[in-house]
Protein backbone atom coordinates (compact mmCIF):
# COMPACT_ATOMS: atom_id res chain seq x y z
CA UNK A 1 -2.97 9.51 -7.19
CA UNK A 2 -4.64 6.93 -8.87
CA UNK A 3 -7.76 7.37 -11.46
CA UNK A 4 -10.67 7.97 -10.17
CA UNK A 5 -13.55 6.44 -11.92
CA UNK A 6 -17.11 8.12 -11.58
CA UNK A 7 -19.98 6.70 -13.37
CA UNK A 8 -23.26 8.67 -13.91
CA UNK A 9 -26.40 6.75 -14.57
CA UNK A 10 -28.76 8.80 -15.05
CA UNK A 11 -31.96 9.21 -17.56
CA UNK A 12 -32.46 11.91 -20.68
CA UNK A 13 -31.15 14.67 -18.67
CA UNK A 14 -27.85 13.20 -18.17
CA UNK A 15 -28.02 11.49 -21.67
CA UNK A 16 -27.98 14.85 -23.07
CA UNK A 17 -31.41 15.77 -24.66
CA UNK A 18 -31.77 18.49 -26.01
CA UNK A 19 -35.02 20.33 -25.40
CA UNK A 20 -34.16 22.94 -28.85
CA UNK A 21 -35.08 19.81 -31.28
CA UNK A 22 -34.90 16.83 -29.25
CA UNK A 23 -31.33 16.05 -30.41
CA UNK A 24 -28.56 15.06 -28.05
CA UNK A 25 -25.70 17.79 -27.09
CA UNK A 26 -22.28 17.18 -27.89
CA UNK A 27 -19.96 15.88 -25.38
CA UNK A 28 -18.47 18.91 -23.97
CA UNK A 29 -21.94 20.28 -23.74
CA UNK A 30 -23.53 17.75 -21.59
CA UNK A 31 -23.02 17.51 -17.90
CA UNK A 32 -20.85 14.54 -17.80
CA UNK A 33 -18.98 15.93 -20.22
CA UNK A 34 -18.33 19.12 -18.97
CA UNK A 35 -17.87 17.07 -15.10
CA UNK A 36 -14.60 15.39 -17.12
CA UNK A 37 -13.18 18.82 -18.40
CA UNK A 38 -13.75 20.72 -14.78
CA UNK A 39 -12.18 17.35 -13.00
CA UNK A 40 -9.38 17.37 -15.46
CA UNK A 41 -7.06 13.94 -15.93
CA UNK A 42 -7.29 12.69 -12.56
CA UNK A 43 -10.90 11.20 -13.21
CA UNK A 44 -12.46 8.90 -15.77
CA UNK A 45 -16.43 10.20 -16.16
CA UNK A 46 -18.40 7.20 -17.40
CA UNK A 47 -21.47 8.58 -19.30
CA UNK A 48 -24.72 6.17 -18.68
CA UNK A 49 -28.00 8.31 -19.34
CA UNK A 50 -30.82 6.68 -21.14
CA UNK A 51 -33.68 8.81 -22.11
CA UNK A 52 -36.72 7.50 -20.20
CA UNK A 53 -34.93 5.37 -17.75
CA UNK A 54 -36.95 4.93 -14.27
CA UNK A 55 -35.52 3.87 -10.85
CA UNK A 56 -37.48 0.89 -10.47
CA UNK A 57 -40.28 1.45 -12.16
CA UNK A 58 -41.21 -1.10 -14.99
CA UNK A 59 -42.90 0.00 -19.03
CA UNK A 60 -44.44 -2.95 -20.00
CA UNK A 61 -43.83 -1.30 -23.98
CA UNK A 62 -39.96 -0.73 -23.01
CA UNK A 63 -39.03 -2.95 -19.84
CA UNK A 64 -35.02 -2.04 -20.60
CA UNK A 65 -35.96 1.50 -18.84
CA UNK A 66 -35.50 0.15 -15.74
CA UNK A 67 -32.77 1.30 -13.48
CA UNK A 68 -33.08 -1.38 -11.13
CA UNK A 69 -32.88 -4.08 -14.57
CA UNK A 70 -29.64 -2.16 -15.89
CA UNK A 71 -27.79 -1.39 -12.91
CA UNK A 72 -25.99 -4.20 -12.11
CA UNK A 73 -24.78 -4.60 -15.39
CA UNK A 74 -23.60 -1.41 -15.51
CA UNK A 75 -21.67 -1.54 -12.48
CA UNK A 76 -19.71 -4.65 -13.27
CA UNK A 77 -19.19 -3.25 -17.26
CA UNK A 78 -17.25 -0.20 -15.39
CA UNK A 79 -16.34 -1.22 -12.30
CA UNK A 80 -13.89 -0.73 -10.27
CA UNK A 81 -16.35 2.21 -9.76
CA UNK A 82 -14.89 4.93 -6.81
CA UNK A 83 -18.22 7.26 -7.41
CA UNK A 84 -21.71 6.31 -8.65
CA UNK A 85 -23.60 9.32 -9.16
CA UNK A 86 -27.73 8.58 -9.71
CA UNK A 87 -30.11 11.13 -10.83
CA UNK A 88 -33.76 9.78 -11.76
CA UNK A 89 -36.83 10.10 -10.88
CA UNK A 90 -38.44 12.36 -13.44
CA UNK A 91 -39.72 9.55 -15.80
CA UNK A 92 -40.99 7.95 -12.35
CA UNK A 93 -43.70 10.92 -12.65
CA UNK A 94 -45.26 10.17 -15.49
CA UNK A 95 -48.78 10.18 -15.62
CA UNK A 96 -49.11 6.43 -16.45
CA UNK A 97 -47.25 5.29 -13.29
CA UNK A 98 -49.05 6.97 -10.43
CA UNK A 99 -46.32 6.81 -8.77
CA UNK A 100 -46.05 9.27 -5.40
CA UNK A 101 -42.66 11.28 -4.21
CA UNK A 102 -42.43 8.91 -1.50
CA UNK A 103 -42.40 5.66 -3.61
CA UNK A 104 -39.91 7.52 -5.93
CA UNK A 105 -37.49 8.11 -3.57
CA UNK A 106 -37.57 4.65 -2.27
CA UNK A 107 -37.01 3.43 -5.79
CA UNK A 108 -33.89 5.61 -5.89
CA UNK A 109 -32.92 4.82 -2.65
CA UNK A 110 -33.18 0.87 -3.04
CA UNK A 111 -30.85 1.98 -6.47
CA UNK A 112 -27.87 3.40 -3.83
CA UNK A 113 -28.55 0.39 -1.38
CA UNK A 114 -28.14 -2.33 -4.65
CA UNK A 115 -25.16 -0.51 -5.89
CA UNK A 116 -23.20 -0.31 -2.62
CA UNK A 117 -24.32 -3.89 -1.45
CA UNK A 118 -23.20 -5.54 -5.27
CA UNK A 119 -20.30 -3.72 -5.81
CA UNK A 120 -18.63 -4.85 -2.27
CA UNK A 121 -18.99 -8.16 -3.51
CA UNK A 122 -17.61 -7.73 -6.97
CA UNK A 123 -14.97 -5.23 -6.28
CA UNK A 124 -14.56 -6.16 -2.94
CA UNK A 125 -15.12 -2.65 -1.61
CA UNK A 126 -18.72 -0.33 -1.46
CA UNK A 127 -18.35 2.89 -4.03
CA UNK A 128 -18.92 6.20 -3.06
CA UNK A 129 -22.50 7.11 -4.20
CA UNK A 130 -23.74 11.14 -4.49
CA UNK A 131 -27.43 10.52 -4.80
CA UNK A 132 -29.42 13.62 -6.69
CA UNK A 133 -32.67 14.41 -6.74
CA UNK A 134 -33.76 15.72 -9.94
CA UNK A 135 -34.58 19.01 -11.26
CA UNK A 136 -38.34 20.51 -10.66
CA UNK A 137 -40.70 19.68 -13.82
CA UNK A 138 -41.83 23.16 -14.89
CA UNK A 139 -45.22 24.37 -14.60
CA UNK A 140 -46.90 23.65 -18.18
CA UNK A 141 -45.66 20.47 -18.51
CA UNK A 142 -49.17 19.13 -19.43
CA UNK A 143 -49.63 21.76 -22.45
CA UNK A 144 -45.64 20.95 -23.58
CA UNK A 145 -44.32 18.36 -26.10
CA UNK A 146 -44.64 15.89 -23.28
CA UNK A 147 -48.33 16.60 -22.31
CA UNK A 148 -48.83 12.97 -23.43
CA UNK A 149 -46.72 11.44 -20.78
CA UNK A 150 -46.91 14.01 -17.91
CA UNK A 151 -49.88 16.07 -16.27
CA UNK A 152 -49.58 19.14 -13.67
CA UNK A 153 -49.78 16.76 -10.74
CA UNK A 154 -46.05 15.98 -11.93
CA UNK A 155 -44.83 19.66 -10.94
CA UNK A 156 -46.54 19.05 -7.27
CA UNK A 157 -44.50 15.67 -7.19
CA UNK A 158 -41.11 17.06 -7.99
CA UNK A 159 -41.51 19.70 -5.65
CA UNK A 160 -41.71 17.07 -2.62
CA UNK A 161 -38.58 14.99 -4.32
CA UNK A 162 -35.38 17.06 -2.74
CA UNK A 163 -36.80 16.36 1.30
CA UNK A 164 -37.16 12.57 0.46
CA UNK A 165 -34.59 12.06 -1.69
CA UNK A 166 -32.12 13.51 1.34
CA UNK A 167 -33.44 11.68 3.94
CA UNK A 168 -32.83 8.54 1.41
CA UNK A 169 -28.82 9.36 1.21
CA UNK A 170 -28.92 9.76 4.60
CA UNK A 171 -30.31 6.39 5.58
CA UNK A 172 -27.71 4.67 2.75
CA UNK A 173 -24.77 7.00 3.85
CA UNK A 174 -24.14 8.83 0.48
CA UNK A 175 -23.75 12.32 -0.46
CA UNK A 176 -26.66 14.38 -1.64
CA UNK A 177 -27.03 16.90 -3.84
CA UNK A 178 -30.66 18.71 -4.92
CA UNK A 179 -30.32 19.27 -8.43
CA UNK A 180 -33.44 21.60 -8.61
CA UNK A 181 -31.70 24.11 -6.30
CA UNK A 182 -29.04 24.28 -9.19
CA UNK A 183 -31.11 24.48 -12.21
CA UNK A 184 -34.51 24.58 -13.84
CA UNK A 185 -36.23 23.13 -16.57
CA UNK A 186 -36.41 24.39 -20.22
CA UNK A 187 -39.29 26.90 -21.10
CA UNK A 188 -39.84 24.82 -24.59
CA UNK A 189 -40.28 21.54 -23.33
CA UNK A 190 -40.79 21.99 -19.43
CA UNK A 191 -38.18 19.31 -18.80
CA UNK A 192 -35.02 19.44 -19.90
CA UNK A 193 -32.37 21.21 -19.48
CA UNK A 194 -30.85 23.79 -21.53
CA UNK A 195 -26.56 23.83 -22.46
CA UNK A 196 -26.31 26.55 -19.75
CA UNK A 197 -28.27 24.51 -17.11
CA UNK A 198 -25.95 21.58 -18.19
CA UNK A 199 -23.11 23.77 -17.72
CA UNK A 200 -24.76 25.36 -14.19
CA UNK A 201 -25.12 21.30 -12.77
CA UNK A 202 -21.51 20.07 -13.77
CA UNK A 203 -19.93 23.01 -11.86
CA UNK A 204 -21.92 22.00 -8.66
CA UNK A 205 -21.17 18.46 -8.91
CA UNK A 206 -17.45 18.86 -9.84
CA UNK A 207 -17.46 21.08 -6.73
CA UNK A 208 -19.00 18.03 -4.38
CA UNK A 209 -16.91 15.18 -6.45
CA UNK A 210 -13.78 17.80 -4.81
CA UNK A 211 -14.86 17.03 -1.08
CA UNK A 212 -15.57 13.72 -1.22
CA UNK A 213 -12.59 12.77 -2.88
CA UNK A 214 -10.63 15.44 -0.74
CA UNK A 215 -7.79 14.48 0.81
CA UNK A 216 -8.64 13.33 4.96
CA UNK A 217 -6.95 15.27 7.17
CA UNK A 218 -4.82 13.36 9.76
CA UNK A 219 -5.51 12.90 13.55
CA UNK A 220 -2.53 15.04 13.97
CA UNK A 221 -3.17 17.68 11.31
CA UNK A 222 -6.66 18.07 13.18
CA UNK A 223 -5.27 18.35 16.66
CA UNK A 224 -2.52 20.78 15.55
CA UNK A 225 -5.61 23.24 13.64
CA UNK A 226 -7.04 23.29 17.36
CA UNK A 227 -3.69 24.78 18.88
C-alpha cells in the first residue's frame, strides 16, 4: 500500500492553541498529531493550522488569513494530496465580519469545490476531501479573553453550522464530519480546545480517515455476502 498523504488546513484549533496560556501544544498533543500516531506509518499527516485563518473571508489588518488566498498554495506545496481535511469557520464569526451560518458554509464549501477542481488539474486526479464543521463557541464567549473579537450572537451562529456545513459536503461529494458532536470548547477561553478534546477529535477522524480509505469490496465479494 502506498502512503497516504492527508493534509489538514485548518485555523487555531488545528494549529494547536492552547486555551491554558495561549501557547501551542506539542505535536503528539495536537489533533494532527495524535491523527499520525492512531494512523500509524501508512499515512503522512500534513499539519496546516493558522490561528485566525477564515474560509474566505478577508482582514484588511492581516489579508494572509484567508483560506481561499492560501489554499492553492498549499495544495501544490504538498500535493499529491489523497485527503484534504478542512475545518474553519470559527474566525468567520467574529463580530467584525457579520458574517451569517449560511454565508460561512458557502465559504467552506467553495474551499472543497477549489480544492477538488485545482488539484485534478495539477495532480491529475480530485483528492478525497472530509469537510468538518467546527466545534460550538461556548456560551460566554463575549465575557472571555476573546470578548474583543466575538459577541454571544457567535454561539447562535455555530449552533446552525453542522446542518449547513452537511448539506455543503453533500453538494461537493465529500465526507462530513460535525466536530461539535465530538467535542466542546474550553471553559477558560470559550474556544479552544483542551489536550483531551484534541485527543477526543483525532480518534473520530482517524476512525472516518479508516472508511474512506477502506479497502472496496469487489462485485463478487458483495454478491457472495448476499448468498
Amino acid at each position: 500500500m502506498n502512503m497516504k498523504t492527508i493534509l489538514c488546513f485548518g485555523d487555531s484549533n488545528t494549529y494547536g492553541y492552547s486555551p491554558l496560556d495561549g501557547t501551542r501544544f506539542p505535536a503528539d498533543v495536537r489533533w494532527p498529531g495524535r491523527l499520525r500516531i492512531l494512523l500509524g506509518d501508512e499515512y503522512s499527516v500534513v499539519e496546516e493550522g493558522c490561528n485566525g485563518r477564515t474560509t474566505v473571508i478577508i482582514d484588511e489588518e492581516e489579508p494572509w488569513k484567508c483560506g481561499e488566498s492560501y489554499l492553492r498554495a498549499c495544495l501544490n506545496s504538498h500535493k499529491p494530496v489523497d485527503l484534504l481535511i478542512i475545518m474553519l469557520g470559527s474566525n468567520d464569526m467574529k463580530k467584525q465580519y457579520h458574517a451569517a451560518a449560511r454565508d460561512i458554509a458557502s465559504g467552506a464549501e467553495k474551499l472543497a469545490e477549489i480544492a477538488r477542481t485545482f488539484l485534478e488539474i495539477k495532480q491529475d486526479r480530485a483528492p478525497e476531501i472530509l469537510l468538518i464543521s467546527p466545534p460550538l463557541i461556548r456560551k460566554g464567549i463575549s465575557a472571555s479573553p476573546f470578548g474583543h473579537s466575538f459577541s454571544e450572537e457567535a454561539v447562535k451562529v455555530s449552533e446552525e453550522l453542522a446542518a449547513l456545513y452537511e448539506e455543503a459536503a453533500k453538494r461537493q461529494g465529500c465526507h462530513y464530519l460535525d466536530a461539535a458532536g465530538i467535542v466542546v470548547p474550553s471553559r477558560e477561553d470559550h474556544l479552544h480546545l483542551t489536550a483531551g478534546e484534541h485527543e477526543k477529535l483525532a480518534g473520530a477522524i482517524a476512525g472516518t480517515v479508516r472508511e474512506i480509505f477502506a479497502p472496496k469490496q469487489t462485485q463478487e465479494d458483495q454478491e457472495a455476502g448476499t448468498e
